[in-house]
Protein backbone atom coordinates (compact mmCIF):
# COMPACT_ATOMS: atom_id res chain seq x y z
CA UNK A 1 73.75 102.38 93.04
CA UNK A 2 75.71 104.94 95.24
CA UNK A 3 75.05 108.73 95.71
CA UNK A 4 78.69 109.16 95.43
CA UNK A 5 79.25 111.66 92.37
CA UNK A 6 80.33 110.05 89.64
CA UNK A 7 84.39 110.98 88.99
CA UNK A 8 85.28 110.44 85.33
CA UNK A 9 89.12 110.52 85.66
CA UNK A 10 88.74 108.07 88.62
CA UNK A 11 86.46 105.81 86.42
CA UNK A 12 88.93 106.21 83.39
CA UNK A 13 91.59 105.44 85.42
CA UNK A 14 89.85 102.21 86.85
CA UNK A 15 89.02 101.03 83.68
CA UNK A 16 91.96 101.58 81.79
CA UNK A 17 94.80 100.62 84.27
CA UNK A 18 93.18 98.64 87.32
CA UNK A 19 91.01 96.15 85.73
CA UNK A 20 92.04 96.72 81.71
CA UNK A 21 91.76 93.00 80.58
CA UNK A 22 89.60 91.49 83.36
CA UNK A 23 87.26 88.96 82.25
CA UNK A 24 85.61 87.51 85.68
CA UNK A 25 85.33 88.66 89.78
CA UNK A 26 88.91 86.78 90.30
CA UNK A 27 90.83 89.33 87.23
CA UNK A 28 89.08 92.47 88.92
CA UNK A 29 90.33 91.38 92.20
CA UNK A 30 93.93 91.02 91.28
CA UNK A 31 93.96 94.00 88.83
CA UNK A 32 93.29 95.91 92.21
CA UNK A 33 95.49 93.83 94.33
CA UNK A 34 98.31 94.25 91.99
CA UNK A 35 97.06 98.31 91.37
CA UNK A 36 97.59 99.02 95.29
CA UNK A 37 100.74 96.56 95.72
CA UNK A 38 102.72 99.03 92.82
CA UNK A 39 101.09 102.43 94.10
CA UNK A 40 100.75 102.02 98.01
CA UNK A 41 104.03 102.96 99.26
CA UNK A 42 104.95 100.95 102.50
CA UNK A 43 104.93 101.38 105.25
CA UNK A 44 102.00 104.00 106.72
CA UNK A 45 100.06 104.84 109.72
CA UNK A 46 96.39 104.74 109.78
CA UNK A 47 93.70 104.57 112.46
CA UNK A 48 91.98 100.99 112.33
CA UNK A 49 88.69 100.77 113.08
CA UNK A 50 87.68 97.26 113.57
CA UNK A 51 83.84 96.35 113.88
CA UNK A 52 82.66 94.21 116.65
CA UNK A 53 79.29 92.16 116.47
CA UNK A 54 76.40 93.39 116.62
CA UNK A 55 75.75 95.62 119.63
CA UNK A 56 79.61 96.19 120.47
CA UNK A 57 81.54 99.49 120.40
CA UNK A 58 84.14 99.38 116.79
CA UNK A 59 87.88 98.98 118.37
CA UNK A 60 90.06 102.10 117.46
CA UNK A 61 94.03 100.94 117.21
CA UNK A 62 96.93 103.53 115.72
CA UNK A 63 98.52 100.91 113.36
CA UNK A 64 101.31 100.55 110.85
CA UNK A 65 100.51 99.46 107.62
CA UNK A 66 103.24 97.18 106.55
CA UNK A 67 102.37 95.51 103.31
CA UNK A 68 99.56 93.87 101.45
CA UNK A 69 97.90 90.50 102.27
CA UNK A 70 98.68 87.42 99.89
CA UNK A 71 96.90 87.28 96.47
CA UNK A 72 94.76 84.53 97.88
CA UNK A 73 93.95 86.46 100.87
CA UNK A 74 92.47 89.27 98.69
CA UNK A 75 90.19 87.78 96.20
CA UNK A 76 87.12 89.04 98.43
CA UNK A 77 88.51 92.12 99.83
CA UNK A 78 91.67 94.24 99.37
CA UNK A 79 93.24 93.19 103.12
CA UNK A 80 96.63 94.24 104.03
CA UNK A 81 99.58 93.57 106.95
CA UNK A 82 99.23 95.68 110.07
CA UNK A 83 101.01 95.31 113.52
CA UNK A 84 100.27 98.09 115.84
CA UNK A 85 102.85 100.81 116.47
CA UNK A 86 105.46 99.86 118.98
CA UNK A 87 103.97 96.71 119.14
CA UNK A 88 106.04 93.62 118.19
CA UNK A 89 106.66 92.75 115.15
CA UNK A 90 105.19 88.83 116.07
CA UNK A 91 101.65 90.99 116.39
CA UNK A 92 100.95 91.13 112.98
CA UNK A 93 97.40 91.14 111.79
CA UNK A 94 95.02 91.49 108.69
CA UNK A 95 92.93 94.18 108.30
CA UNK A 96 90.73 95.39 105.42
CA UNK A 97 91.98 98.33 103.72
CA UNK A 98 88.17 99.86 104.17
CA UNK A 99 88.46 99.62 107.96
CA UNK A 100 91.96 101.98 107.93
CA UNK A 101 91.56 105.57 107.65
CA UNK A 102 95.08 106.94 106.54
CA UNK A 103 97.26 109.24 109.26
CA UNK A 104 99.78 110.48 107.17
CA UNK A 105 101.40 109.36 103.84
CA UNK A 106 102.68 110.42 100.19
CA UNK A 107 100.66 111.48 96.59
CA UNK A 108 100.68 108.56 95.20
CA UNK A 109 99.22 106.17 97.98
CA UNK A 110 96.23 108.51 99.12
CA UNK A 111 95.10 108.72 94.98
CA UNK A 112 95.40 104.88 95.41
CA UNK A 113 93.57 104.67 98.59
CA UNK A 114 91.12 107.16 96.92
CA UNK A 115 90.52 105.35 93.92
CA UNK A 116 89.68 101.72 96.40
CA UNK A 117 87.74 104.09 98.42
CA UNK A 118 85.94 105.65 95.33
CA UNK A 119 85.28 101.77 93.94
CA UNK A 120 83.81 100.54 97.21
CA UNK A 121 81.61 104.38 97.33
CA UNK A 122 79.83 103.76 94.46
CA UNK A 123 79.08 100.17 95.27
CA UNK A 124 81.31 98.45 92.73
CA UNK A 125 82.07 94.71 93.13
CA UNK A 126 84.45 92.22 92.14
């Protein structure tokens, strides 16, 4: 498993809110996706740190985070809209939520963030 400590309000909270009445990988995914639609509050600005192949250096971009992928688009991963800041709004991308490290934002989307963070930590999976 993980060596991530094992947080019992976290875990309570992910089994009695986020993925409640999931029966299969497809119900877990969109018990999250619909989790951090209602509790990230958007938009934000994180620092996204995009891996390269093998070998290459990770890219480092200051983006805005503007809103969260389409259902279909997160049945793997949690993946949301970015477009960098003062960039045009034509440059939108998708990134994975686990590649963005939050700048600055509310309560409510860092325990969020936290609890997708926590799931991922401990090795969790769909």
């Amino acid at each position: 498993m993980s060596d991530m400590e094992l947080d019992e309000v976290r875990e309570n909270r992910i089994k009695n809110e986020i993925i409640v009445d999931a029966m299969d990988k497809e119900d877990r995914a969109m018990g999250w996706y619909y989790y951090l639609d209602e509790c990230l509050n958007f938009p934000f600005n994180a620092k996204w740190t995009k891996k390269g192949r093998k070998g290459t250096t990770p890219k480092e971009k200051v983006v805005e985070v503007l809103g969260m992928a389409t259902e279909e688009e997160c049945l793997r991963d949690m993946v949301v809209e970015v477009v960098e800041v003062d960039g045009s709004d034509e440059d939108v991308f998708t990134a994975k939520l686990s590649e963005l490290q939050v700048l600055e934002t509310d309560e409510e989307t860092m325990e969020a963030l936290a609890d997708w963070y926590y799931w991922l930590g401990r090795g969790y999976k769909f």
